[in-house]
Protein backbone atom coordinates (compact mmCIF):
# COMPACT_ATOMS: atom_id res chain seq x y z
CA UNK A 1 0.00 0.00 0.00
CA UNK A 2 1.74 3.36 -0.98
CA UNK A 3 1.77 5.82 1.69
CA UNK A 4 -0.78 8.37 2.11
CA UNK A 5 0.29 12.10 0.79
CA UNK A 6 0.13 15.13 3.64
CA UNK A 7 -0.69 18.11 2.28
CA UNK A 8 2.31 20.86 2.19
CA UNK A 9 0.49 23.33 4.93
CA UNK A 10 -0.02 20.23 7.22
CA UNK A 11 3.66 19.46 6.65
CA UNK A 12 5.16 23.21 7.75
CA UNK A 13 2.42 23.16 10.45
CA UNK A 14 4.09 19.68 11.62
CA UNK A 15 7.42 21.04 11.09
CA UNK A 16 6.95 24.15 13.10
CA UNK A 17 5.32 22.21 15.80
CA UNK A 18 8.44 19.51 16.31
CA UNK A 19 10.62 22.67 16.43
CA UNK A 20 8.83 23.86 18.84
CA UNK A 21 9.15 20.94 21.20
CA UNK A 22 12.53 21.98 22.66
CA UNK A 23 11.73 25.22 23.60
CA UNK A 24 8.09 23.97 24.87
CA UNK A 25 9.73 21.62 27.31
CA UNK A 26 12.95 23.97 28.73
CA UNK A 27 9.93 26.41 29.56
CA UNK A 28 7.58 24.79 31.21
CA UNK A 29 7.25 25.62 35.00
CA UNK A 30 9.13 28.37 34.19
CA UNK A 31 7.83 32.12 35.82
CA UNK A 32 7.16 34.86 33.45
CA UNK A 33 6.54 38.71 34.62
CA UNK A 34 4.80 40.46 31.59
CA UNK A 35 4.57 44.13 31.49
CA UNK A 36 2.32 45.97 29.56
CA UNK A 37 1.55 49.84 29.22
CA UNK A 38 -1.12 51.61 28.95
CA UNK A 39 0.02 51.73 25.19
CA UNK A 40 -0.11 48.27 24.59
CA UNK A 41 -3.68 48.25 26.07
CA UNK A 42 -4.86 50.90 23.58
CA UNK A 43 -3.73 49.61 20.69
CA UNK A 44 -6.20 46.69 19.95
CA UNK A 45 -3.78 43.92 20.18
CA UNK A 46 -4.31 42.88 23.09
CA UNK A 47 -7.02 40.44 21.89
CA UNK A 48 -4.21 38.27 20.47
CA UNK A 49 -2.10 37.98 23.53
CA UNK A 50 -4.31 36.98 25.40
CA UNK A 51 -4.53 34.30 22.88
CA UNK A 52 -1.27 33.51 23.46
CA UNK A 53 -1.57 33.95 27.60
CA UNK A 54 -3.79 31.31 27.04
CA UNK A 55 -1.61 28.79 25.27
CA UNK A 56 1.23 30.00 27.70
CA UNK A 57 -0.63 29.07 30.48
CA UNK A 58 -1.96 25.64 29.10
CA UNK A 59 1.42 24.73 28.49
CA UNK A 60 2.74 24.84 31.61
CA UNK A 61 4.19 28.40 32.54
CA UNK A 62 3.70 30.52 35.69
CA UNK A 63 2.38 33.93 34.84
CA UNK A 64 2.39 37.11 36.01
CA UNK A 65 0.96 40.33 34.34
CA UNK A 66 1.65 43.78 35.40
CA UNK A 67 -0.08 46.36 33.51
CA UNK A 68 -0.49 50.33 33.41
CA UNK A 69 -2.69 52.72 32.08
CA UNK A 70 -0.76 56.28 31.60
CA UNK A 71 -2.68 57.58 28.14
CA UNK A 72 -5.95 56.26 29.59
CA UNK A 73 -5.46 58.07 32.49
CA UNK A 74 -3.99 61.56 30.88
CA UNK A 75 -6.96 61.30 28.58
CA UNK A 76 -9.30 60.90 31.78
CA UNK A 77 -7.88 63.95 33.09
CA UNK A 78 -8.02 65.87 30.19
CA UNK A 79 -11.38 65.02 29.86
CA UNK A 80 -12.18 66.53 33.49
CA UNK A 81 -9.78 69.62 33.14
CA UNK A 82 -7.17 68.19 36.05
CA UNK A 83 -4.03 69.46 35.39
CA UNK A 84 -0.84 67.61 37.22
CA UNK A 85 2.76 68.19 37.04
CA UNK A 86 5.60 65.85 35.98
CA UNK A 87 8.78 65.89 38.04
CA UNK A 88 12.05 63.64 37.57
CA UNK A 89 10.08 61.57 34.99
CA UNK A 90 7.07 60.91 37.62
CA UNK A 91 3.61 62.40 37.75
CA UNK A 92 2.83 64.00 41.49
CA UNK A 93 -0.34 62.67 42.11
CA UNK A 94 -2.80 64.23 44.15
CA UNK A 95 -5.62 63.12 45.81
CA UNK A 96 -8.31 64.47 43.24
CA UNK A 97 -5.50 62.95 40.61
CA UNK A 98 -5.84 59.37 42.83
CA UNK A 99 -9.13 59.16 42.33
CA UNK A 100 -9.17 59.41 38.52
CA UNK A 101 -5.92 56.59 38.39
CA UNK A 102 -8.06 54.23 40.88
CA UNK A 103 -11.22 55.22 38.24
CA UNK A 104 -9.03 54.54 35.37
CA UNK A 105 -6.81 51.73 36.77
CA UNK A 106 -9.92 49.44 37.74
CA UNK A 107 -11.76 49.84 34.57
CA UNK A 108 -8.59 48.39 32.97
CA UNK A 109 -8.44 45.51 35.15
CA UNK A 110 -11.71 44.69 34.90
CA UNK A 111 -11.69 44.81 30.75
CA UNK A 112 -8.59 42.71 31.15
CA UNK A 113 -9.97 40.21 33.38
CA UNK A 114 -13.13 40.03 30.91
CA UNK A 115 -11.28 39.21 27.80
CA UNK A 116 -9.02 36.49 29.96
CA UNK A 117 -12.19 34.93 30.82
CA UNK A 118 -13.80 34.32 27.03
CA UNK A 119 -14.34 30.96 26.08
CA UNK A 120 -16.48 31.38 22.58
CA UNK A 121 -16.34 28.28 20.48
CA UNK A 122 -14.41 28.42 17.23
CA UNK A 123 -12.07 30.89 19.09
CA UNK A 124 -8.08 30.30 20.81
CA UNK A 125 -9.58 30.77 24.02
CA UNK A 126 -12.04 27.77 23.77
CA UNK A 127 -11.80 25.88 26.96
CA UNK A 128 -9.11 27.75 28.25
CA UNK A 129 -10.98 28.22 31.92
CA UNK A 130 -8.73 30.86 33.06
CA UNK A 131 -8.59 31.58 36.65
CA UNK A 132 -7.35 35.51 37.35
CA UNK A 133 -6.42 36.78 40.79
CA UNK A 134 -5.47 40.48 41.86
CA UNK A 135 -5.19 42.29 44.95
CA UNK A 136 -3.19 43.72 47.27
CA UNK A 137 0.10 41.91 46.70
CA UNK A 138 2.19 45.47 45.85
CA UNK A 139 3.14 46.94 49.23
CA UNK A 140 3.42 50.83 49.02
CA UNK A 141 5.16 53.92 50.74
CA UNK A 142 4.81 57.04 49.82
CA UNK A 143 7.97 58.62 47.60
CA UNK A 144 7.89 61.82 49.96
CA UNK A 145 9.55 65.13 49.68
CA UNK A 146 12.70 64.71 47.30
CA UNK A 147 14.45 68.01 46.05
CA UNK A 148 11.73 70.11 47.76
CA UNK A 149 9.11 68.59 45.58
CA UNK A 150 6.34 66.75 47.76
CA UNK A 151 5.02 64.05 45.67
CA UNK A 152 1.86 63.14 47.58
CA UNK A 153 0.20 60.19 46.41
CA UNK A 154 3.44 58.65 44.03
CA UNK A 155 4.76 56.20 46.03
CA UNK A 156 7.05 53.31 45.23
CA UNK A 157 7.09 49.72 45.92
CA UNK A 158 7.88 48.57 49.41
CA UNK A 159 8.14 44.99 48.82
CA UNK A 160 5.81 42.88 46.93
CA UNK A 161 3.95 39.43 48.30
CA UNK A 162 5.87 36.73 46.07
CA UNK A 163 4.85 33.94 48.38
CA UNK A 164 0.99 34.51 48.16
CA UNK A 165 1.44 35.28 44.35
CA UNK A 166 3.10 31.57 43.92
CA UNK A 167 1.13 29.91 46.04
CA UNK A 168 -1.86 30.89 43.07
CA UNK A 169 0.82 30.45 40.34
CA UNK A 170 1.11 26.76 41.78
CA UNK A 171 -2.49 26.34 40.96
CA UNK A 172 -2.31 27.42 37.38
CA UNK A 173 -4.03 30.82 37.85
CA UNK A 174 -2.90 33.76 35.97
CA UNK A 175 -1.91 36.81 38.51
CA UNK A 176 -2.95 40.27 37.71
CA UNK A 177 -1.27 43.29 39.24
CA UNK A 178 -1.58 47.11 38.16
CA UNK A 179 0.89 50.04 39.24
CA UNK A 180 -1.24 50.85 42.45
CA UNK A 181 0.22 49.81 45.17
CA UNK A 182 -0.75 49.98 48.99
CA UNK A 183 0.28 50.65 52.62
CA UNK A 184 -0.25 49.68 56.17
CA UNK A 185 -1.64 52.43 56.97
CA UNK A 186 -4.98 51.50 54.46
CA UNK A 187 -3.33 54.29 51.50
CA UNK A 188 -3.33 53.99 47.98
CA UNK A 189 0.00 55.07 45.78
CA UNK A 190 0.35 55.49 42.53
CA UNK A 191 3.82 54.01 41.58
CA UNK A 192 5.91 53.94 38.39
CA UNK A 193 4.54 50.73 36.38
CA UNK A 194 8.48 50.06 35.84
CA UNK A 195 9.06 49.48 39.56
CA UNK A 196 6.00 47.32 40.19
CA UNK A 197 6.99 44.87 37.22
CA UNK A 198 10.93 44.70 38.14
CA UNK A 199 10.30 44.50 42.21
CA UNK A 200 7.41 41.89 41.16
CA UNK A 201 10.03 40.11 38.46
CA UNK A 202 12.85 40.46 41.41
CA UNK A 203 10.58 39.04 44.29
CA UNK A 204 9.15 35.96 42.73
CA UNK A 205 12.85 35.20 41.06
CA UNK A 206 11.59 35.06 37.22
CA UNK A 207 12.99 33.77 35.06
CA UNK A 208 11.83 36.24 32.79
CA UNK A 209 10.68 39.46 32.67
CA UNK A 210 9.13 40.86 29.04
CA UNK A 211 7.93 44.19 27.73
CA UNK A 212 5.76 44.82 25.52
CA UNK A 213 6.92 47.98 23.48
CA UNK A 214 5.79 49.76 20.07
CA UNK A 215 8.85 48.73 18.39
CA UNK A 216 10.19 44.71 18.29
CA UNK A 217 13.23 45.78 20.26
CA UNK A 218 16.06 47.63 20.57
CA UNK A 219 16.60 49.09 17.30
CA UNK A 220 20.23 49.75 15.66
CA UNK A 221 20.29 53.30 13.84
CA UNK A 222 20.77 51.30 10.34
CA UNK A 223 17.27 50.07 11.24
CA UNK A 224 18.21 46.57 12.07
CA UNK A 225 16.78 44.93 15.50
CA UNK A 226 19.98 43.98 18.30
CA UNK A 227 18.68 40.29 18.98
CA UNK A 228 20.57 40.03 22.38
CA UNK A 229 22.69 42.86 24.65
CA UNK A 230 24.11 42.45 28.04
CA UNK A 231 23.18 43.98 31.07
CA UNK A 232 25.70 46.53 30.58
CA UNK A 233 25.23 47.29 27.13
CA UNK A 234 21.32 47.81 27.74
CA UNK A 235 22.43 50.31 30.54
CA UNK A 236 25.34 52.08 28.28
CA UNK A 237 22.43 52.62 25.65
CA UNK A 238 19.54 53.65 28.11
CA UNK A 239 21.70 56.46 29.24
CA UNK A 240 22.68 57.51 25.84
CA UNK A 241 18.79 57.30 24.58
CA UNK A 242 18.10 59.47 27.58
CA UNK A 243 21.06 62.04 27.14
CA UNK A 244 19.18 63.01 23.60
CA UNK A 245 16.24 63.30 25.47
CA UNK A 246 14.50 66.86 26.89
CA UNK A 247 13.21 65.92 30.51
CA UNK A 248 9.40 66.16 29.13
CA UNK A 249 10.27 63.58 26.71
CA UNK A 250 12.01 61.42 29.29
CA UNK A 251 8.49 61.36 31.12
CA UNK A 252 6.91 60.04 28.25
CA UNK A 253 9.12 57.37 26.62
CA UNK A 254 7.87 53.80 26.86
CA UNK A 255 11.31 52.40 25.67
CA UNK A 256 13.33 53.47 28.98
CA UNK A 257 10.61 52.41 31.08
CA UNK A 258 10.92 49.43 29.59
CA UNK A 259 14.57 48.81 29.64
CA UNK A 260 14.72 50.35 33.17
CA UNK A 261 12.46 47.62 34.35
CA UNK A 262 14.72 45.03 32.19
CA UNK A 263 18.02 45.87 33.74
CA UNK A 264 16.73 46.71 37.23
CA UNK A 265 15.80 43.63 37.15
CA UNK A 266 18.73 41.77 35.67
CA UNK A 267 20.53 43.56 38.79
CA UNK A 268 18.15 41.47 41.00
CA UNK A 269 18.66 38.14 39.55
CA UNK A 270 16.19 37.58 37.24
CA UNK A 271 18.49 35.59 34.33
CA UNK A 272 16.40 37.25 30.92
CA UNK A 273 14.22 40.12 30.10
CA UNK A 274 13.21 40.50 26.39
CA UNK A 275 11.35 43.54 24.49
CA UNK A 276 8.78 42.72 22.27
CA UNK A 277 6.09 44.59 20.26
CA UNK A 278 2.46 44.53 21.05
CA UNK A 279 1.79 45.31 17.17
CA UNK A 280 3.19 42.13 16.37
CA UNK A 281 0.66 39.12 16.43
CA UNK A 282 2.56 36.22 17.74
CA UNK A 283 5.49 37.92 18.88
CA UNK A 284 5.00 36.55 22.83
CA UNK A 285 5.19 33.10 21.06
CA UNK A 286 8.15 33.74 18.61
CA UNK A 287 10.25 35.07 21.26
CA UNK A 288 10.10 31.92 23.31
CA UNK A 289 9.45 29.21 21.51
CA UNK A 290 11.90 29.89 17.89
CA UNK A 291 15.25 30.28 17.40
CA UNK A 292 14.77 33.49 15.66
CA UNK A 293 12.85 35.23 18.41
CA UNK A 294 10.75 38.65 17.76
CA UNK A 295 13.07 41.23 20.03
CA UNK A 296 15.91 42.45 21.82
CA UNK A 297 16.49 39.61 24.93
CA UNK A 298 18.79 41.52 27.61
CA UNK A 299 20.88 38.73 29.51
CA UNK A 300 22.49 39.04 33.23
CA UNK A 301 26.94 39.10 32.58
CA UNK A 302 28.32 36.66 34.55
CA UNK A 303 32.04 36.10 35.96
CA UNK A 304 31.66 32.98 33.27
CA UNK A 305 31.23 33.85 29.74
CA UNK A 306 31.56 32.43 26.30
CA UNK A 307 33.85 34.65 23.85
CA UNK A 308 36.13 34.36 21.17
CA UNK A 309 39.66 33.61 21.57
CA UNK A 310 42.56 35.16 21.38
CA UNK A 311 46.65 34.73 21.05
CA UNK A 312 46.55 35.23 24.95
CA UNK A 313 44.71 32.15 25.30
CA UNK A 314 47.02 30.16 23.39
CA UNK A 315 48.67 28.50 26.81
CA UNK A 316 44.97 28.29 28.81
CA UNK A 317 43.37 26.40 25.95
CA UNK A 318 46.34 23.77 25.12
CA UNK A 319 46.54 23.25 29.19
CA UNK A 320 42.86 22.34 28.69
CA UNK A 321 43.16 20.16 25.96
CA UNK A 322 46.37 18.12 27.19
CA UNK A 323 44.80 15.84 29.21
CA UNK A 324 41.43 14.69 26.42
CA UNK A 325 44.51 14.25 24.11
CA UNK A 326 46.39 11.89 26.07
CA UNK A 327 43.86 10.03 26.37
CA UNK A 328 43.22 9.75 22.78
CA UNK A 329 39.80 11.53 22.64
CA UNK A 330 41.27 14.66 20.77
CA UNK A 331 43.39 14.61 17.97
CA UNK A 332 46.73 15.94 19.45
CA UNK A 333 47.37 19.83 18.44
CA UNK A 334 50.94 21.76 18.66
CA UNK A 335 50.97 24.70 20.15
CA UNK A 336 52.32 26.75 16.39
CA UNK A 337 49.37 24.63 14.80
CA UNK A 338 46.75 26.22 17.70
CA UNK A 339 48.67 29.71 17.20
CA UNK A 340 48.03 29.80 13.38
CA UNK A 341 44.08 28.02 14.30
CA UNK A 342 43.71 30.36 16.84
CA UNK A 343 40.51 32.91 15.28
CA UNK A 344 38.79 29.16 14.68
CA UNK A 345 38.32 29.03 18.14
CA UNK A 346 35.61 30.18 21.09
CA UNK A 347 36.31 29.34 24.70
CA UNK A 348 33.98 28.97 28.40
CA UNK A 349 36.00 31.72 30.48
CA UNK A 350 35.60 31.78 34.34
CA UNK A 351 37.69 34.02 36.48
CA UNK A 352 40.38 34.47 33.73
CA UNK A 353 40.64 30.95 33.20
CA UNK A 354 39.97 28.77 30.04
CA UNK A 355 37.25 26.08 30.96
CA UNK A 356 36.24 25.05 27.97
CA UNK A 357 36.88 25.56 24.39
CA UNK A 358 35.32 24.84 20.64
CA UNK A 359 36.45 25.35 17.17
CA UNK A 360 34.60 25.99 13.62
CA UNK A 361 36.67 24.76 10.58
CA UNK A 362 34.53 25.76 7.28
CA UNK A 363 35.44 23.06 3.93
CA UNK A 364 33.82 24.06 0.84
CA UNK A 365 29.51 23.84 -0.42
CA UNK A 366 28.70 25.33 2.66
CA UNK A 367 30.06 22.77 5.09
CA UNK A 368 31.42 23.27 8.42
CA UNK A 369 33.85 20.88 11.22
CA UNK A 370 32.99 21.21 14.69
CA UNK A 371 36.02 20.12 16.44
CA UNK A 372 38.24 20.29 19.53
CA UNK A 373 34.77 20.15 21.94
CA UNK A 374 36.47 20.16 25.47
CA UNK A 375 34.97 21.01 28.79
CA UNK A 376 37.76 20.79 32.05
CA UNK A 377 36.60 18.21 34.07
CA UNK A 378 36.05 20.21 37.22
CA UNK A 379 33.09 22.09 35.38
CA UNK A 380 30.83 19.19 33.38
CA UNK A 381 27.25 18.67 33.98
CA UNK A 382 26.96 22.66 33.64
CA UNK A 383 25.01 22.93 29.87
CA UNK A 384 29.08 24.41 28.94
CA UNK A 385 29.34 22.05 25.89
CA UNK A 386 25.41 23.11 24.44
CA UNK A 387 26.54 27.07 25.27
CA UNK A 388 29.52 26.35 23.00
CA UNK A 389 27.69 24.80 20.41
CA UNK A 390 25.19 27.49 19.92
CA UNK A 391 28.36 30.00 19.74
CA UNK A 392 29.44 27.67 16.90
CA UNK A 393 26.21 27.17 15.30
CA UNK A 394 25.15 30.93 15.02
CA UNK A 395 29.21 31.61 14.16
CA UNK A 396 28.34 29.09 10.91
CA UNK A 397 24.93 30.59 9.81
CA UNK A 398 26.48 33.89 9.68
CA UNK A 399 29.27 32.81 7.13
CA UNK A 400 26.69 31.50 5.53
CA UNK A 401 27.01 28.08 6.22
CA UNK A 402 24.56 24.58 5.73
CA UNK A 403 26.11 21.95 7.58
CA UNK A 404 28.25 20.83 10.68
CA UNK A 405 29.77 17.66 11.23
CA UNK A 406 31.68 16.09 13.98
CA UNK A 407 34.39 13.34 14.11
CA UNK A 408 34.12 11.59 16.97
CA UNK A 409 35.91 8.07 18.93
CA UNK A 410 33.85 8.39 22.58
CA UNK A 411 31.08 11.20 22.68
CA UNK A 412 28.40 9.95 19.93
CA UNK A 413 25.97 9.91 22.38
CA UNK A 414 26.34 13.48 23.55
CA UNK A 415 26.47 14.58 19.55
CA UNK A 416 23.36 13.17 19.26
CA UNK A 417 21.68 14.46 22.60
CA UNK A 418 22.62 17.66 20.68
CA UNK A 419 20.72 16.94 17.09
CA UNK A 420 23.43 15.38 15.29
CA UNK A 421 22.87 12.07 13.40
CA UNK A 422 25.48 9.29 12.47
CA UNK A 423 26.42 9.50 8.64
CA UNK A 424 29.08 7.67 6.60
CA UNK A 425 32.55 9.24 5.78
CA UNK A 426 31.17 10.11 2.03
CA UNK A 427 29.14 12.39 3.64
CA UNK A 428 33.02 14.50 4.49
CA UNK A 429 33.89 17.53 2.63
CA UNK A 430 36.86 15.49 -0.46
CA UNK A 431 39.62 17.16 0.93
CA UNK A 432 38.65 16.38 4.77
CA UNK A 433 38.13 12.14 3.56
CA UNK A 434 41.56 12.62 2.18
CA UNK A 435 43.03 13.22 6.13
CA UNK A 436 40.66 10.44 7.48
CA UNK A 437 42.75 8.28 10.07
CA UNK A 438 41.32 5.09 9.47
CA UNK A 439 43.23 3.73 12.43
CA UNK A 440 41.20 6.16 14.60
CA UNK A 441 38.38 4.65 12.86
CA UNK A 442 35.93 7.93 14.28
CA UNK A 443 32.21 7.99 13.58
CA UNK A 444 31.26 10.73 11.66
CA UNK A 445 28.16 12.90 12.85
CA UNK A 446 26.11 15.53 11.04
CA UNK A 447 23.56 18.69 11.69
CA UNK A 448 22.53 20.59 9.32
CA UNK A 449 21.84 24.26 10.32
């Protein structure tokens, strides 16, 4: 019986879905912070993530959602004549100003938590049953008199309740939280929806804390979107995009709120914080769960760090390597062979010292050699090698390259843990079969890219 044909859109749909897999299971049980503006609210989109909050939260992850409401509110007071005054980037709020944030503030919750609970047939959020909790899990104090300016009713966050909020995240509800906050003393403060979604991120250890912005990202000036920046680097361009910056238009940019709430809360511990763009259907999903992802994704430095090496790390990297060659799992390497090789190679640095190391040989049609994989055997069982490999793997797609393959006597298993399948040596670039060692006899392992 000849097998039956799958139609082409069933087959990317199937595709799609199997790549997906990976990045469905490393999240699971995983906490997520989401901040969203007032903006993001306004816009209309908002329909289609909470599509995607939906899926999110059938598959598994821990949610939080922090949301503002700034142009709903400045179009509330307009609409009543209320003038207020901006100072250091915050609005003084007083108490005629409360009431119209509380107005504003619960109307938005209460539209939020309406569209979280649909369940039409024929629509994502079939079934879905989602169970939304807010209250008073933002503790408040008041921001007081700073440079003569009493602020009133702007507070800031005093500490926020992670252990009640997990204790619902444990039961598979979605938490709601706005930027009101309040105090012992039976106040409400309006705080700066940055420092509610960082303290919240900071409190409940996240492992991720994302923005939803106009733009998918941080932006180069050639127009082309930074996929990743350090801690640092996010910092070094905050304060340059504010430097250009009048103080009114400080007030009123969503991009360093944004990345203020990112690195603050990078400085707390939480490992990842991504910007994404609310205009973007799908771009929650196509952050996490591709390759690709839809943003800028701002990553904590750490005293360990992958980088490329240098002539300096000539002696660390050989030092490394010694011991896998003697033992006749690396091909042996002279240190003027490694000197001229050199560029080929990344390395794991930690405290100064070379920990691991990797190198990309490219052979012609687009084919690449992974070789010289080495972790020091104080430091396995620490995801080093898969870091490595992904250095490698994006190195290759960026010259352009199709293909990787590994030669290999004693680690096929952990080549294939990694996506790489056995092949015969006809599958080797013609001038890389001609240096086969037949009495090493090693398997030969491909991935294409």
């Amino acid at each position: 019986m000849s097998p039956v044909k799958t139609p082409a859109a069933s087959l990317n749909y199937v595709d799609f879905f199997r790549h997906c897999s990976p990045y469905i299971n490393a999240h699971r049980g995983k906490t997520l912070v989401l901040m969203l503006d007032g903006d993001a609210l306004a816009d209309g989109s908002f329909s289609n993530i909470a599509n995607d909050l939906a899926l999110l939260n059938s598959l598994g992850l821990r949610l939080v959602l922090v949301h503002g409401g700034r142009p709903q509110i400045e179009a509330r007071l307009a609409k009543e004549g209320v003038s207020t005054r901006q100072h250091s980037n915050l609005r003084i709020t007083d108490a005629i100003t409360l009431e119209y944030v509380k107005e504003v503030i619960g109307g938005l919750r209460t539209d939020i938590e309406a569209r979280l609970s649909m369940g039409l047939p024929n629509s994502p959020m079939h079934g879905a049953k989602l169970r939304v909790y807010s209250g008073n899990f933002v503790a408040a104090k008041p921001l007081g008199v700073v440079e003569g300016v009493d602020y009133q009713h702007t507070g800031e966050v005093r500490r926020v309740d992670g252990s009640a909020i997990s204790r619902l995240l444990d039961q598979g509800a979605i938490v709601l939280l706005s930027n009101l906050g309040y105090s012992p003393t039976g106040e409400a403060f309006n705080l700066a929806l940055e420092d509610v979604a960082a303290q919240t991120a900071v409190s409940l250890k996240a492992d991720k804390l994302i923005c939803f912005g106009e733009d998918n990202g941080v932006i180069h000036t050639n127009g082309e979107r930074r996929s990743e920046l350090l801690t640092k680097a996010a910092e070094r361009f905050l304060q340059q995009y504010l430097d250009g910056m009048t103080d009114a238009q400080q007030s009123y940019s969503p991009l360093a709120r944004q990345l203020t709430a990112i690195t603050t809360a990078c400085r707390g511990g939480v490992e990842r914080g991504h910007l994404i763009s609310y205009r973007q259907d799908g771009a929650l999903l196509t952050e996490l769960f591709t390759r690709e992802g839809a943003g800028t994704m701002i990553v904590q430095e750490s005293y360990e760090q992958i980088r490329q090496a240098g002539i300096d790390d000539v002696g660390g990297i050989l030092e490394l390597i010694r011991p896998l060659e003697q033992a006749g799992i690396l091909v042996r390497r002279s240190r003027e062979l490694l000197e001229t090789e050199i560029d080929r190679f990344v390395l794991v640095e930690r405290d100064g010292a070379a920990i691991g190391c990797a190198a990309l040989y490219a052979y012609e049609d687009g084919v690449a050699e992974l070789a010289c994989v080495a972790v020091h055997q104080d430091y396995h069982g620490g995801n080093r090698g898969e870091h490595m490999l992904q250095q490698i793997e994006q190195q290759a797609r960026e010259q352009g390259l199709s293909r990787l393959f590994v030669l290999t006597t004693r680690t096929a298993h952990w080549f294939q843990e990694q996506g790489f399948v056995e092949v015969g040596r006809e599958r080797l670039p013609e001038s890389k079969q001609a240096l086969y060692n037949l009495q090493r006899n090693s398997k030969v392992f491909e991935k294409l890219l």
